[in-house]
PDB file of N, CA and C in Angstrom:
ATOM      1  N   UNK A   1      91.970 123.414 142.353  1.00  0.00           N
ATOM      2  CA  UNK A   1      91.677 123.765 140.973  1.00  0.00           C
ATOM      3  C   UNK A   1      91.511 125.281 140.912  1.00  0.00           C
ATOM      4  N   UNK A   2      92.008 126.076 139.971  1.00  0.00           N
ATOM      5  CA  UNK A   2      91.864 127.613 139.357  1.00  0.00           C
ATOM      6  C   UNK A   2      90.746 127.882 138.669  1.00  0.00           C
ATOM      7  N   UNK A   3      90.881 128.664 138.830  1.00  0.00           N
ATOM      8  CA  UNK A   3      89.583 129.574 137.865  1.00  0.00           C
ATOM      9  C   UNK A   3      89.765 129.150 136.204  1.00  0.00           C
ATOM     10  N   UNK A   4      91.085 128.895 135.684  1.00  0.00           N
ATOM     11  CA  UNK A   4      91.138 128.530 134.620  1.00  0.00           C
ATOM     12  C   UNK A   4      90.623 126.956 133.952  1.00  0.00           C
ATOM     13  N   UNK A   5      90.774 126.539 134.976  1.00  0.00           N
ATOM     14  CA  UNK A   5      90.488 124.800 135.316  1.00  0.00           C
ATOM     15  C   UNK A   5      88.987 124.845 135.541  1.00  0.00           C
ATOM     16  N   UNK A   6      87.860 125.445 136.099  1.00  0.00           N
ATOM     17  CA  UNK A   6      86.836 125.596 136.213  1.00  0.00           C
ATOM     18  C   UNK A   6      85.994 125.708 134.956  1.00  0.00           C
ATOM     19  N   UNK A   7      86.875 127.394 134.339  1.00  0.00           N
ATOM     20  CA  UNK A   7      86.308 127.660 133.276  1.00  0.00           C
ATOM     21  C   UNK A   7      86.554 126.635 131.852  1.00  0.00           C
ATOM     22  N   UNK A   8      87.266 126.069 131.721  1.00  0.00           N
ATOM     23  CA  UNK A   8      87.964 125.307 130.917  1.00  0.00           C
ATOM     24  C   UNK A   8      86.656 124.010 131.199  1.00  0.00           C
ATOM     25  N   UNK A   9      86.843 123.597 132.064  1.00  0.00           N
ATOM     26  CA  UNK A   9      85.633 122.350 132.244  1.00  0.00           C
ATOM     27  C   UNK A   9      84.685 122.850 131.932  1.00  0.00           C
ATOM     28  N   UNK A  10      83.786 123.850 132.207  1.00  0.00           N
ATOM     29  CA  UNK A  10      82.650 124.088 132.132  1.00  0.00           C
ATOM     30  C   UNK A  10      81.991 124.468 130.809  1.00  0.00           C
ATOM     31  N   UNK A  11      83.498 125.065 129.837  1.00  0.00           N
ATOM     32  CA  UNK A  11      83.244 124.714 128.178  1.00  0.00           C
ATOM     33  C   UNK A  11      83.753 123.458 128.002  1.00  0.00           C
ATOM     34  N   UNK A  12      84.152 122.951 127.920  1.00  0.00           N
ATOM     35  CA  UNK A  12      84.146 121.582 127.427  1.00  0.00           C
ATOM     36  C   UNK A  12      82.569 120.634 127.643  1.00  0.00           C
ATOM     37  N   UNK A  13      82.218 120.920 128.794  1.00  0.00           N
ATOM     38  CA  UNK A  13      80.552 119.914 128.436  1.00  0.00           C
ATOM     39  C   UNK A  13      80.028 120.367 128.225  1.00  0.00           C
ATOM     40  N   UNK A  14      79.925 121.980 127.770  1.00  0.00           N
ATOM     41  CA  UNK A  14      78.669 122.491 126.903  1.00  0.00           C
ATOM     42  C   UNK A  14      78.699 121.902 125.250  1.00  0.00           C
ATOM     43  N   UNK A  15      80.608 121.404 125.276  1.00  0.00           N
ATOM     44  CA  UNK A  15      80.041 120.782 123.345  1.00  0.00           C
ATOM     45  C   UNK A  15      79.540 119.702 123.354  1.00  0.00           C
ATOM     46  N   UNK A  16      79.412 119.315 122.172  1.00  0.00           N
ATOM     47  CA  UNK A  16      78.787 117.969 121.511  1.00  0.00           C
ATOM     48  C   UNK A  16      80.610 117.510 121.859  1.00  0.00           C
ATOM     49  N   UNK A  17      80.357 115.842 121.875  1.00  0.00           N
ATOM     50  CA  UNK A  17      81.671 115.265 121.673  1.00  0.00           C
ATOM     51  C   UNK A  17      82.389 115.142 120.690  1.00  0.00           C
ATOM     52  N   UNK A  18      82.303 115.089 119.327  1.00  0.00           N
ATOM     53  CA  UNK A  18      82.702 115.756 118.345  1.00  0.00           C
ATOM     54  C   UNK A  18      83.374 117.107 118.396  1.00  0.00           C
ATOM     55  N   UNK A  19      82.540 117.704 118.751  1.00  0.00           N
ATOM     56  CA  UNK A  19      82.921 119.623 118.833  1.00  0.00           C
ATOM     57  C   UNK A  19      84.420 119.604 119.346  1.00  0.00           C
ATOM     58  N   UNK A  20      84.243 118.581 121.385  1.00  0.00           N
ATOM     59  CA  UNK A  20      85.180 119.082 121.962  1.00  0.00           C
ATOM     60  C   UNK A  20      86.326 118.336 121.502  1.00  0.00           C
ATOM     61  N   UNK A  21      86.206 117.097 120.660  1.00  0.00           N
ATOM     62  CA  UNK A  21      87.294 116.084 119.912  1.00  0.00           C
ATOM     63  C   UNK A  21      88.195 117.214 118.933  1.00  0.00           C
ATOM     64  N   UNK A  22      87.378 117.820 118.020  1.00  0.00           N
ATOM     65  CA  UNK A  22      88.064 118.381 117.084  1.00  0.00           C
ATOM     66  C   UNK A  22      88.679 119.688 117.869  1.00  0.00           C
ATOM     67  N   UNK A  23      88.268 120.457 118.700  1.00  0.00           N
ATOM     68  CA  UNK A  23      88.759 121.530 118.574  1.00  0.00           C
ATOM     69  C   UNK A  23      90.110 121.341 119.961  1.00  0.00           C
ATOM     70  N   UNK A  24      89.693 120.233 120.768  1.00  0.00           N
ATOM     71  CA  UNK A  24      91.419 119.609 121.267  1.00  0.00           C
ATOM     72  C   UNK A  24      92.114 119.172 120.522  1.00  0.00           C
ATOM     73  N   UNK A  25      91.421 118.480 119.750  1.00  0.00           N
ATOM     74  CA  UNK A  25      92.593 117.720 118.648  1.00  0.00           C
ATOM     75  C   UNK A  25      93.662 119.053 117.751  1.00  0.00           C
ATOM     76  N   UNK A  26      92.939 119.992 117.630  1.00  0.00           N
ATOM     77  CA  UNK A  26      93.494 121.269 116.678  1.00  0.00           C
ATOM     78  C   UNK A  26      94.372 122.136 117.472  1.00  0.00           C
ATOM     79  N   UNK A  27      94.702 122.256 118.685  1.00  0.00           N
ATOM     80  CA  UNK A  27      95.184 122.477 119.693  1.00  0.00           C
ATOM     81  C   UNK A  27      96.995 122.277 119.740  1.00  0.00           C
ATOM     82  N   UNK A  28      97.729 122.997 119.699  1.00  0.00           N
ATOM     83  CA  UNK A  28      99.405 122.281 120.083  1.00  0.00           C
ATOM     84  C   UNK A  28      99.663 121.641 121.068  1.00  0.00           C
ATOM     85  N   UNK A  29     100.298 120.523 121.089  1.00  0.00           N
ATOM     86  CA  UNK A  29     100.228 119.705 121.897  1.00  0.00           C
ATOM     87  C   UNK A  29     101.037 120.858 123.617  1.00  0.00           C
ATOM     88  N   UNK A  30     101.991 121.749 123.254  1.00  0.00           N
ATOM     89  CA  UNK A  30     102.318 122.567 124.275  1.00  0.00           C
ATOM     90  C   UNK A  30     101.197 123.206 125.263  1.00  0.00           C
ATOM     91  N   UNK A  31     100.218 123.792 124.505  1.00  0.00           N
ATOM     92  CA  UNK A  31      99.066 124.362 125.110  1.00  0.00           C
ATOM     93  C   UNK A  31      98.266 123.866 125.577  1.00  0.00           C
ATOM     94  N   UNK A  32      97.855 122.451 125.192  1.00  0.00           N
ATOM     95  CA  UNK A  32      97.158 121.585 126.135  1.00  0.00           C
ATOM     96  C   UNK A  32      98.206 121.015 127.098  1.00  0.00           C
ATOM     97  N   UNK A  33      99.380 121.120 127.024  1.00  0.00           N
ATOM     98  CA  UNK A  33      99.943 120.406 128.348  1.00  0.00           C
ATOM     99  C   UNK A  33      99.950 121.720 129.094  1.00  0.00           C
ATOM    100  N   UNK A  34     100.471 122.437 128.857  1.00  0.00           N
ATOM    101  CA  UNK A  34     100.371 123.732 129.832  1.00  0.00           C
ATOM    102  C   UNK A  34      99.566 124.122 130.460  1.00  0.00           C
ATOM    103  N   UNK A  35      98.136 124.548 129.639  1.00  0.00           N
ATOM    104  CA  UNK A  35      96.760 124.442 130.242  1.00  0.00           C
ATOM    105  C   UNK A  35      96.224 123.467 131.225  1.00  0.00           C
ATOM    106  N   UNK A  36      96.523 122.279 131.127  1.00  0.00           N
ATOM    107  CA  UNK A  36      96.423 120.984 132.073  1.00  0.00           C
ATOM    108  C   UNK A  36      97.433 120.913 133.326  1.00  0.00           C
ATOM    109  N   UNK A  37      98.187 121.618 133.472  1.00  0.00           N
ATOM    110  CA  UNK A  37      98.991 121.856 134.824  1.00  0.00           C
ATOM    111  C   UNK A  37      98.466 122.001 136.058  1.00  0.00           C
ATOM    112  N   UNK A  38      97.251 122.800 135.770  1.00  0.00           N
ATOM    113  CA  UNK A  38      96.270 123.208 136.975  1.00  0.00           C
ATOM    114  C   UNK A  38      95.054 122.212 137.321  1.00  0.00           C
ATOM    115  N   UNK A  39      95.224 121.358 136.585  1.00  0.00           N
ATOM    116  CA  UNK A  39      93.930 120.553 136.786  1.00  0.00           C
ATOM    117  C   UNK A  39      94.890 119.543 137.571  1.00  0.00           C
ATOM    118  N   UNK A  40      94.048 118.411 138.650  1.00  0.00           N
ATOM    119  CA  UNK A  40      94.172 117.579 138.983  1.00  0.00           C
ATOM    120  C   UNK A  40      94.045 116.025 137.849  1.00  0.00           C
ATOM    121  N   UNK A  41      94.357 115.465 138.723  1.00  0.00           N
ATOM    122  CA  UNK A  41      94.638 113.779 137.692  1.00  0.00           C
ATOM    123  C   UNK A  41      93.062 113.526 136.813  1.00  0.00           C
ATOM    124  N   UNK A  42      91.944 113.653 137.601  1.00  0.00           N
ATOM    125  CA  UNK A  42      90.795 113.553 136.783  1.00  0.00           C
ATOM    126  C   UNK A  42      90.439 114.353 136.342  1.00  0.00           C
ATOM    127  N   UNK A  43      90.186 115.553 136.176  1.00  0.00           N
ATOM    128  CA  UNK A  43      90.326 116.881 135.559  1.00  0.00           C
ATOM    129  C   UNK A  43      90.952 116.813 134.199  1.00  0.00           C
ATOM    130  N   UNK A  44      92.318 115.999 134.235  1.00  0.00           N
ATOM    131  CA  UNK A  44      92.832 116.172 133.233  1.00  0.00           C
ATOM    132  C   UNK A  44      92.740 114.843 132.130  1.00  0.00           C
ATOM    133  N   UNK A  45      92.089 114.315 132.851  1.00  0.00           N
ATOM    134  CA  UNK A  45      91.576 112.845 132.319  1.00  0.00           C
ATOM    135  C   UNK A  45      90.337 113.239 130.981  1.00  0.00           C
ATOM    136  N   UNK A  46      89.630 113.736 131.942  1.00  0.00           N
ATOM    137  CA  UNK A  46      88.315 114.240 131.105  1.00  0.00           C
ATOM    138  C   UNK A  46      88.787 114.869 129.897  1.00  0.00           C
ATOM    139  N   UNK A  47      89.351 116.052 130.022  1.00  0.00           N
ATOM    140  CA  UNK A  47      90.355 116.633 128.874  1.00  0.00           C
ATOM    141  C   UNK A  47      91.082 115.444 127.702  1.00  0.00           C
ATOM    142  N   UNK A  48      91.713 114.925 128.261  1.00  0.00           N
ATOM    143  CA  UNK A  48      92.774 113.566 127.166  1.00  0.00           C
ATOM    144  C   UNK A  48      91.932 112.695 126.748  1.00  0.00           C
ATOM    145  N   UNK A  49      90.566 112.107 127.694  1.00  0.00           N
ATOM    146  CA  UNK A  49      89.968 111.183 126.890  1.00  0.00           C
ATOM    147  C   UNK A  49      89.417 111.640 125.184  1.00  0.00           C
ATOM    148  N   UNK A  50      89.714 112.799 125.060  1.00  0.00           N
ATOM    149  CA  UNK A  50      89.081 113.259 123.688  1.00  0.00           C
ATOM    150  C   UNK A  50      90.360 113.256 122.557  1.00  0.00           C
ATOM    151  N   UNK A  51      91.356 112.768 122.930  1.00  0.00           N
ATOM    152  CA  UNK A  51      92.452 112.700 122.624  1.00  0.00           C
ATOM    153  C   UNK A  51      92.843 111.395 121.602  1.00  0.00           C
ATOM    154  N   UNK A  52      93.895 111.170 120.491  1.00  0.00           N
ATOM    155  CA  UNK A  52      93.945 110.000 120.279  1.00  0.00           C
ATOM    156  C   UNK A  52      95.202 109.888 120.841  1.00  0.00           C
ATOM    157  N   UNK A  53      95.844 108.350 120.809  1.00  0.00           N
ATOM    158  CA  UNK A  53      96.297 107.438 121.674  1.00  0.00           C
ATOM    159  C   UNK A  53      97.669 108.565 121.388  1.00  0.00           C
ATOM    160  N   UNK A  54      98.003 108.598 120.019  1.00  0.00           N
ATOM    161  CA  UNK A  54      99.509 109.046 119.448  1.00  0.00           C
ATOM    162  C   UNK A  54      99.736 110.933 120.176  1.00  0.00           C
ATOM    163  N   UNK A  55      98.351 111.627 119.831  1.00  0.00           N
ATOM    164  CA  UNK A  55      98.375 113.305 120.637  1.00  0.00           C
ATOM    165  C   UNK A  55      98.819 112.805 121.606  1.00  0.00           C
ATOM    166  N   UNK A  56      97.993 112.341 122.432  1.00  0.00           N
ATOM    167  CA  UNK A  56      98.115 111.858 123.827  1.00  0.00           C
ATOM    168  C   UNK A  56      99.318 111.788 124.610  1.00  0.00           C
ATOM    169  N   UNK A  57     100.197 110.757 123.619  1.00  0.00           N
ATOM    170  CA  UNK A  57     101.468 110.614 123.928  1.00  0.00           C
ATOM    171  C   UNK A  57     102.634 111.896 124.200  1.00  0.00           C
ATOM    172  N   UNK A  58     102.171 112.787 123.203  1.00  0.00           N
ATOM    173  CA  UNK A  58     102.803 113.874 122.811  1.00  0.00           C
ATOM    174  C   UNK A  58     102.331 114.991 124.060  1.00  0.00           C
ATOM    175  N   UNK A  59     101.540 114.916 124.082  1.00  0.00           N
ATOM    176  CA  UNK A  59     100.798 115.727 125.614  1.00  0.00           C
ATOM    177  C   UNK A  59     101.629 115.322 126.685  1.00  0.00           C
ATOM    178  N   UNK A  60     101.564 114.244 127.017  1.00  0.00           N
ATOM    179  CA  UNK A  60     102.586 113.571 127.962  1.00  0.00           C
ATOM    180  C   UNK A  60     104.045 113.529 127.820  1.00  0.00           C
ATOM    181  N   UNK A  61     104.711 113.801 126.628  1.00  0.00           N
ATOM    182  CA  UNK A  61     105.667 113.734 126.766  1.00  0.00           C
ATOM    183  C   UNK A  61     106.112 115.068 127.031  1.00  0.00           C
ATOM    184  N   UNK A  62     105.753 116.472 126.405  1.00  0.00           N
ATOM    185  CA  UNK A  62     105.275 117.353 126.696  1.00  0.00           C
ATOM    186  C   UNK A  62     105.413 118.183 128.288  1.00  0.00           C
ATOM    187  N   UNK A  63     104.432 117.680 128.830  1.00  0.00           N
ATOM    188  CA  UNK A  63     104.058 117.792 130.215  1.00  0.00           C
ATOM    189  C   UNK A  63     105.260 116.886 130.858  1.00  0.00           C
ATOM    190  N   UNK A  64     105.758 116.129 130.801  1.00  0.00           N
ATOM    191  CA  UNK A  64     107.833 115.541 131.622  1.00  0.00           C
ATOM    192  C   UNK A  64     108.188 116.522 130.826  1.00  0.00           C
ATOM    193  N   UNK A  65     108.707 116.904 129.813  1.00  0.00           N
ATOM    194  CA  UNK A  65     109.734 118.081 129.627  1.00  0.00           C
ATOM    195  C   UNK A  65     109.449 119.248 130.404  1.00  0.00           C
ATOM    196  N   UNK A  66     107.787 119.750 131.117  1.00  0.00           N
ATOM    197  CA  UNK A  66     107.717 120.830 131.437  1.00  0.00           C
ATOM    198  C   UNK A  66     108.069 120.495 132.711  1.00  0.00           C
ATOM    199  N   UNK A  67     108.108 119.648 133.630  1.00  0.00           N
ATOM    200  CA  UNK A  67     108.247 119.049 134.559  1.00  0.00           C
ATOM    201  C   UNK A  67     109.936 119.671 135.449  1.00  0.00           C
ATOM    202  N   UNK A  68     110.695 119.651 133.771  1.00  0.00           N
ATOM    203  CA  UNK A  68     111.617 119.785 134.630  1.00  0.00           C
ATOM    204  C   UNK A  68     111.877 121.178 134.110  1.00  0.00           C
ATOM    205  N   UNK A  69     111.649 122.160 134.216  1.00  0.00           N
ATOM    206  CA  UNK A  69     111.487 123.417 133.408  1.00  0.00           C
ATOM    207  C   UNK A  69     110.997 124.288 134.757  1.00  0.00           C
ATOM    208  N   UNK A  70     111.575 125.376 134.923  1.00  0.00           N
ATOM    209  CA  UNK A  70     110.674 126.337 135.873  1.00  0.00           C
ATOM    210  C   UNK A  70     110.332 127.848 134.708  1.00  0.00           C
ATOM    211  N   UNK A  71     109.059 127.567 134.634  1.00  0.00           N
ATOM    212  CA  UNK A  71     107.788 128.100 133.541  1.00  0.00           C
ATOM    213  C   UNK A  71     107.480 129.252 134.077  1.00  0.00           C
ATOM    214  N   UNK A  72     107.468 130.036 133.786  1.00  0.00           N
ATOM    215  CA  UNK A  72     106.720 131.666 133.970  1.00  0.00           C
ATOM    216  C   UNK A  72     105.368 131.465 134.207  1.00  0.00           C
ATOM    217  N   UNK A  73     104.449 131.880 135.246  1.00  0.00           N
ATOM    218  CA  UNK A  73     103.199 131.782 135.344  1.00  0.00           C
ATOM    219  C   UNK A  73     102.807 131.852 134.181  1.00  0.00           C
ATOM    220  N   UNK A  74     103.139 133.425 133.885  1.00  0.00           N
ATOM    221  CA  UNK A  74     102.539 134.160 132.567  1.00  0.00           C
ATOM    222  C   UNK A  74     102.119 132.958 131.315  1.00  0.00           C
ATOM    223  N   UNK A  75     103.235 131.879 130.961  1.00  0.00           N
ATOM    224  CA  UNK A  75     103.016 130.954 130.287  1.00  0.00           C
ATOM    225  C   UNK A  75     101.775 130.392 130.450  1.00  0.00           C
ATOM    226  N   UNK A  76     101.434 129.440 131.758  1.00  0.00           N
ATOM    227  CA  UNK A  76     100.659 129.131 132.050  1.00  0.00           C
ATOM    228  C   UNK A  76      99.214 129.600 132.146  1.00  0.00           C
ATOM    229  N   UNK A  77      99.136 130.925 132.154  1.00  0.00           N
ATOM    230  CA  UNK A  77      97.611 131.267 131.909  1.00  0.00           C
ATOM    231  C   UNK A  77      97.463 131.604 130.319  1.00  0.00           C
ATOM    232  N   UNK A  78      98.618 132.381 129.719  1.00  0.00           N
ATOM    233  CA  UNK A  78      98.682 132.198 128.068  1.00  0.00           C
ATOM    234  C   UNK A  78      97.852 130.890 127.603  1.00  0.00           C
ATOM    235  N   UNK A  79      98.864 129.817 128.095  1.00  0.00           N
ATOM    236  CA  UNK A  79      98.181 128.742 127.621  1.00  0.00           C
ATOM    237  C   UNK A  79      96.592 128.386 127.856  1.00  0.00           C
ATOM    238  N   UNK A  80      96.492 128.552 128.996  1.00  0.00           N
ATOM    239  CA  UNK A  80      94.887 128.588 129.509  1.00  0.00           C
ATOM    240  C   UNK A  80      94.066 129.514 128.483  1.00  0.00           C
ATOM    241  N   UNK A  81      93.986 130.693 128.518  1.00  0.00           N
ATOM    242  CA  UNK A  81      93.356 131.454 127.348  1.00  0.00           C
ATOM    243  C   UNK A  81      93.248 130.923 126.189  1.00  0.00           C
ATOM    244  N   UNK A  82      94.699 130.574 125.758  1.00  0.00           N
ATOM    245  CA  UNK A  82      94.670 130.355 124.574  1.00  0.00           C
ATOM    246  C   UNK A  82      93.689 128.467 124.230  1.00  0.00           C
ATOM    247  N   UNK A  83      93.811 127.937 125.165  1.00  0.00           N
ATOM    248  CA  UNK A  83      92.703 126.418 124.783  1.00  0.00           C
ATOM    249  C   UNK A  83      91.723 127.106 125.248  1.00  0.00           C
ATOM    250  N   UNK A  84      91.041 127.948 126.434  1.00  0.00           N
ATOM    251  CA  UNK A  84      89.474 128.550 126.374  1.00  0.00           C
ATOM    252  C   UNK A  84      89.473 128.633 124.979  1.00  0.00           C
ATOM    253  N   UNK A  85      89.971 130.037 124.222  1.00  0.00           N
ATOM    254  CA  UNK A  85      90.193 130.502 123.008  1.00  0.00           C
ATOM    255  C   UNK A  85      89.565 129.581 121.873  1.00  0.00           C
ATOM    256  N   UNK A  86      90.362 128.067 122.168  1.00  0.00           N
ATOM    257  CA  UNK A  86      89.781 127.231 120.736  1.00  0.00           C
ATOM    258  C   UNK A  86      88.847 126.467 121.278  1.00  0.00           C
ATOM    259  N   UNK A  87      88.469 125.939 122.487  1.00  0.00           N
ATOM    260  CA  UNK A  87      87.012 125.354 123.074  1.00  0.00           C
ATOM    261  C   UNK A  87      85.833 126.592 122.222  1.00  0.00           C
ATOM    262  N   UNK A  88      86.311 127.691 122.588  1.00  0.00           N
ATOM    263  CA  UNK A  88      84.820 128.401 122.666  1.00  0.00           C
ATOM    264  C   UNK A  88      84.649 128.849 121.412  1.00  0.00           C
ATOM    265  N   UNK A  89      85.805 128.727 120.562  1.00  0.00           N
ATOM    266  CA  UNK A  89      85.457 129.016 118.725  1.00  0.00           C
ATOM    267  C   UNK A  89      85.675 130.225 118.763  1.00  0.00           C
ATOM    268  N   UNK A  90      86.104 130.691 119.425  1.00  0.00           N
ATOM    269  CA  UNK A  90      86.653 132.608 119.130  1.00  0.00           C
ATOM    270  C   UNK A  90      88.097 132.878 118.421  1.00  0.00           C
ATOM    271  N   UNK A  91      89.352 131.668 118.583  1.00  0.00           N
ATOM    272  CA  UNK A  91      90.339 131.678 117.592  1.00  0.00           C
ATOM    273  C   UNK A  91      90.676 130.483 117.379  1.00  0.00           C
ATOM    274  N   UNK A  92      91.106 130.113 116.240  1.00  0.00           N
ATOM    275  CA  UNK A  92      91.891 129.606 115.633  1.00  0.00           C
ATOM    276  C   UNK A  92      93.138 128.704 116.210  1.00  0.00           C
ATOM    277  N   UNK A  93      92.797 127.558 116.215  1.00  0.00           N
ATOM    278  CA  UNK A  93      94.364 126.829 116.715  1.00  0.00           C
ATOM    279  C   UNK A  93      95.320 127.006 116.453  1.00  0.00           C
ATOM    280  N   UNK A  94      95.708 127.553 115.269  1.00  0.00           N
ATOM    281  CA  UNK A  94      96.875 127.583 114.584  1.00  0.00           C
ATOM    282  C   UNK A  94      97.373 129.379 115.254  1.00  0.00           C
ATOM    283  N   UNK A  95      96.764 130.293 115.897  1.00  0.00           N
ATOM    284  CA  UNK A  95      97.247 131.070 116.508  1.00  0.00           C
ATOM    285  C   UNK A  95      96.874 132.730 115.528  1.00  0.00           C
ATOM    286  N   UNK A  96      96.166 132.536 115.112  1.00  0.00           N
ATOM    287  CA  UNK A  96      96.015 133.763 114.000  1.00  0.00           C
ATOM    288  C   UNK A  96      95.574 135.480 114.577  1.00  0.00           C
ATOM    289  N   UNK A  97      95.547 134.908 115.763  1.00  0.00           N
ATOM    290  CA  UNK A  97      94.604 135.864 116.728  1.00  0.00           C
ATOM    291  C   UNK A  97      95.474 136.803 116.979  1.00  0.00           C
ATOM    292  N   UNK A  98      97.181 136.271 117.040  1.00  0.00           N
ATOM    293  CA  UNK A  98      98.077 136.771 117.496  1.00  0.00           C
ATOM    294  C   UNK A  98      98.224 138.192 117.034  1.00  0.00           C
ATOM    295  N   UNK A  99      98.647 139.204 117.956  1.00  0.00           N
ATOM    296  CA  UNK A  99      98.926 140.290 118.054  1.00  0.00           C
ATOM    297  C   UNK A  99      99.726 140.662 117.101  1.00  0.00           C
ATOM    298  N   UNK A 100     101.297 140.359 116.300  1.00  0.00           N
ATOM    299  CA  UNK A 100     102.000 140.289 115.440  1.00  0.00           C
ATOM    300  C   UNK A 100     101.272 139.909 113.763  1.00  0.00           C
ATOM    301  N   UNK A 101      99.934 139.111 113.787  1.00  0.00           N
ATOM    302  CA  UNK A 101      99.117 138.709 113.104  1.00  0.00           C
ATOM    303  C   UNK A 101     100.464 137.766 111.931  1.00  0.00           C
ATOM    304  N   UNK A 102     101.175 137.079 112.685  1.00  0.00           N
ATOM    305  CA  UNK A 102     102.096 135.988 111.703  1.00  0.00           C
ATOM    306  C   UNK A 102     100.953 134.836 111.659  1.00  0.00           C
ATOM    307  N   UNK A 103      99.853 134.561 111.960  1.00  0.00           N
ATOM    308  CA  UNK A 103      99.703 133.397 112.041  1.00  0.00           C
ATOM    309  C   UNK A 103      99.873 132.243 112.444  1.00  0.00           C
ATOM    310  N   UNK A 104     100.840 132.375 113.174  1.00  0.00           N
ATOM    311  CA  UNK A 104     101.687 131.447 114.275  1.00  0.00           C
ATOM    312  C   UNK A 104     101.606 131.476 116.099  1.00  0.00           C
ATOM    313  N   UNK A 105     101.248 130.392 116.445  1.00  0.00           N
ATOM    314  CA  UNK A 105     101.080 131.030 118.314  1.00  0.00           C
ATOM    315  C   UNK A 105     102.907 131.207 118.622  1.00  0.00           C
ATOM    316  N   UNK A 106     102.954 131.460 119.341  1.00  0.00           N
ATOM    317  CA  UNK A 106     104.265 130.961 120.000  1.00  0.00           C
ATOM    318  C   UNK A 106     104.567 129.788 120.847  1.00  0.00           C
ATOM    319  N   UNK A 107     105.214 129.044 120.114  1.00  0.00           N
ATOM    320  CA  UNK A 107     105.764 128.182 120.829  1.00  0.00           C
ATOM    321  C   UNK A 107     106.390 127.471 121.470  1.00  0.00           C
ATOM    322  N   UNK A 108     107.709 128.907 121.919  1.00  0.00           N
ATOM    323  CA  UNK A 108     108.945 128.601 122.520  1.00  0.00           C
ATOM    324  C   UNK A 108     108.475 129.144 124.074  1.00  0.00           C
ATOM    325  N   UNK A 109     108.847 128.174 124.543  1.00  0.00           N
ATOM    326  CA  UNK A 109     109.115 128.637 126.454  1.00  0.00           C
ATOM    327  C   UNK A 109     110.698 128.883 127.289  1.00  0.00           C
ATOM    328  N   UNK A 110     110.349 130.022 127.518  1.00  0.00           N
ATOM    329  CA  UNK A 110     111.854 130.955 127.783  1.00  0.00           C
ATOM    330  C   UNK A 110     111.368 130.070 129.424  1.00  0.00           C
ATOM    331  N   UNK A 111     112.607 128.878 129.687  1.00  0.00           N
ATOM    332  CA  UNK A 111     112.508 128.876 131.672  1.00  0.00           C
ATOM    333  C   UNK A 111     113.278 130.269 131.785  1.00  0.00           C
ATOM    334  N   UNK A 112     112.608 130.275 133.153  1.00  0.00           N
ATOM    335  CA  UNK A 112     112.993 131.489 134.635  1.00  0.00           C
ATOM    336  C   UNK A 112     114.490 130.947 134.560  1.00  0.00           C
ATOM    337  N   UNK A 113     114.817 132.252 134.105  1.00  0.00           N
ATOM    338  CA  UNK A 113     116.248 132.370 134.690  1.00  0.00           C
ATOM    339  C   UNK A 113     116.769 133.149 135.643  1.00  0.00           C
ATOM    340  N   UNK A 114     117.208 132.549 137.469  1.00  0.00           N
ATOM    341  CA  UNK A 114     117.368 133.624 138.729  1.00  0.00           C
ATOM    342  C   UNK A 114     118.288 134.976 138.252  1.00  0.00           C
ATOM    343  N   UNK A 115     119.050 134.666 136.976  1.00  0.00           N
ATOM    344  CA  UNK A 115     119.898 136.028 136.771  1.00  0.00           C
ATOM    345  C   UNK A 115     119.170 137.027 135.983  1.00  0.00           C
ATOM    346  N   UNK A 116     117.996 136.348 134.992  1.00  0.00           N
ATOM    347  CA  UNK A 116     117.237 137.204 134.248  1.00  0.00           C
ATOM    348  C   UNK A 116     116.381 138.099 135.193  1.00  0.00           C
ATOM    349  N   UNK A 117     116.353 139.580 134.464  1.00  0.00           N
ATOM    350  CA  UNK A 117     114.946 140.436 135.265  1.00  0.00           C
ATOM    351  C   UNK A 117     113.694 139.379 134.603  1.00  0.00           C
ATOM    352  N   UNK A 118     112.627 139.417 136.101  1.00  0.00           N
ATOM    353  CA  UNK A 118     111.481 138.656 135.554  1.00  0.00           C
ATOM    354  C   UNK A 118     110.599 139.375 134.528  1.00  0.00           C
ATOM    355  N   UNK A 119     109.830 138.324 133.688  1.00  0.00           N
ATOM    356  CA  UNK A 119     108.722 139.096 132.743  1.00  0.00           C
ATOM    357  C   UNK A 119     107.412 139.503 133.831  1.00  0.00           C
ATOM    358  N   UNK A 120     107.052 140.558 133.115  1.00  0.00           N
ATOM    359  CA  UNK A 120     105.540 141.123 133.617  1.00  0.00           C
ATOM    360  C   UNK A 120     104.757 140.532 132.711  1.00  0.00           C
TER     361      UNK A 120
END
């Protein structure tokens, strides 16, 4: 488990169950699968049980598309920040925080391409 996986657990049982229901539930289903990469099978259990049956699905289906995808780290801790981000009530699910200030997170994932120069 990462530091992101640590920190990520360790807000989640400081909420009420309510708290941590709504503010996963408000979440894109991309960013919680992404964020959940680093956690192990129960790790990520704890996370989904706050989930309903239909998100859920979408998380999972989600997480097989990323499966076969080779993901930029960079993605992967994005995503991590960005669910700390709505656990801890500092932004907005819907992505408003964003630097561009569209109101929108991003939600396209560029895979590693061996001919592309890599991102920093």
């Amino acid at each position: 488990m990462n530091d992101y996986a640590v920190t990520l657990l360790r807000v989640l049982r400081l909420l009420t169950p309510i708290e941590a229901q709504n503010r996963i539930m408000a979440t894109p289903d991309r960013v919680i699968a992404l964020a959940l990469t680093a956690m192990d099978r129960q790790e990520r259990e704890e996370f989904l049980h706050y989930l309903s049956q239909e998100k859920r699905r979408r998380v999972d289906e989600e997480r097989a598309l990323q499966s076969r995808l080779s993901i930029a780290p960079t993605h992967y801790h994005a995503a991590a920040e960005q669910l700390l981000k709505n656990l801890t009530g500092s932004a907005r699910a819907t992505g408003t925080d964003t630097p561009e200030g569209t109101g929108t997170s991003r939600g396209y994932l560029r895979p590693i391409n061996p001919r592309r120069p890599k991102e920093k």
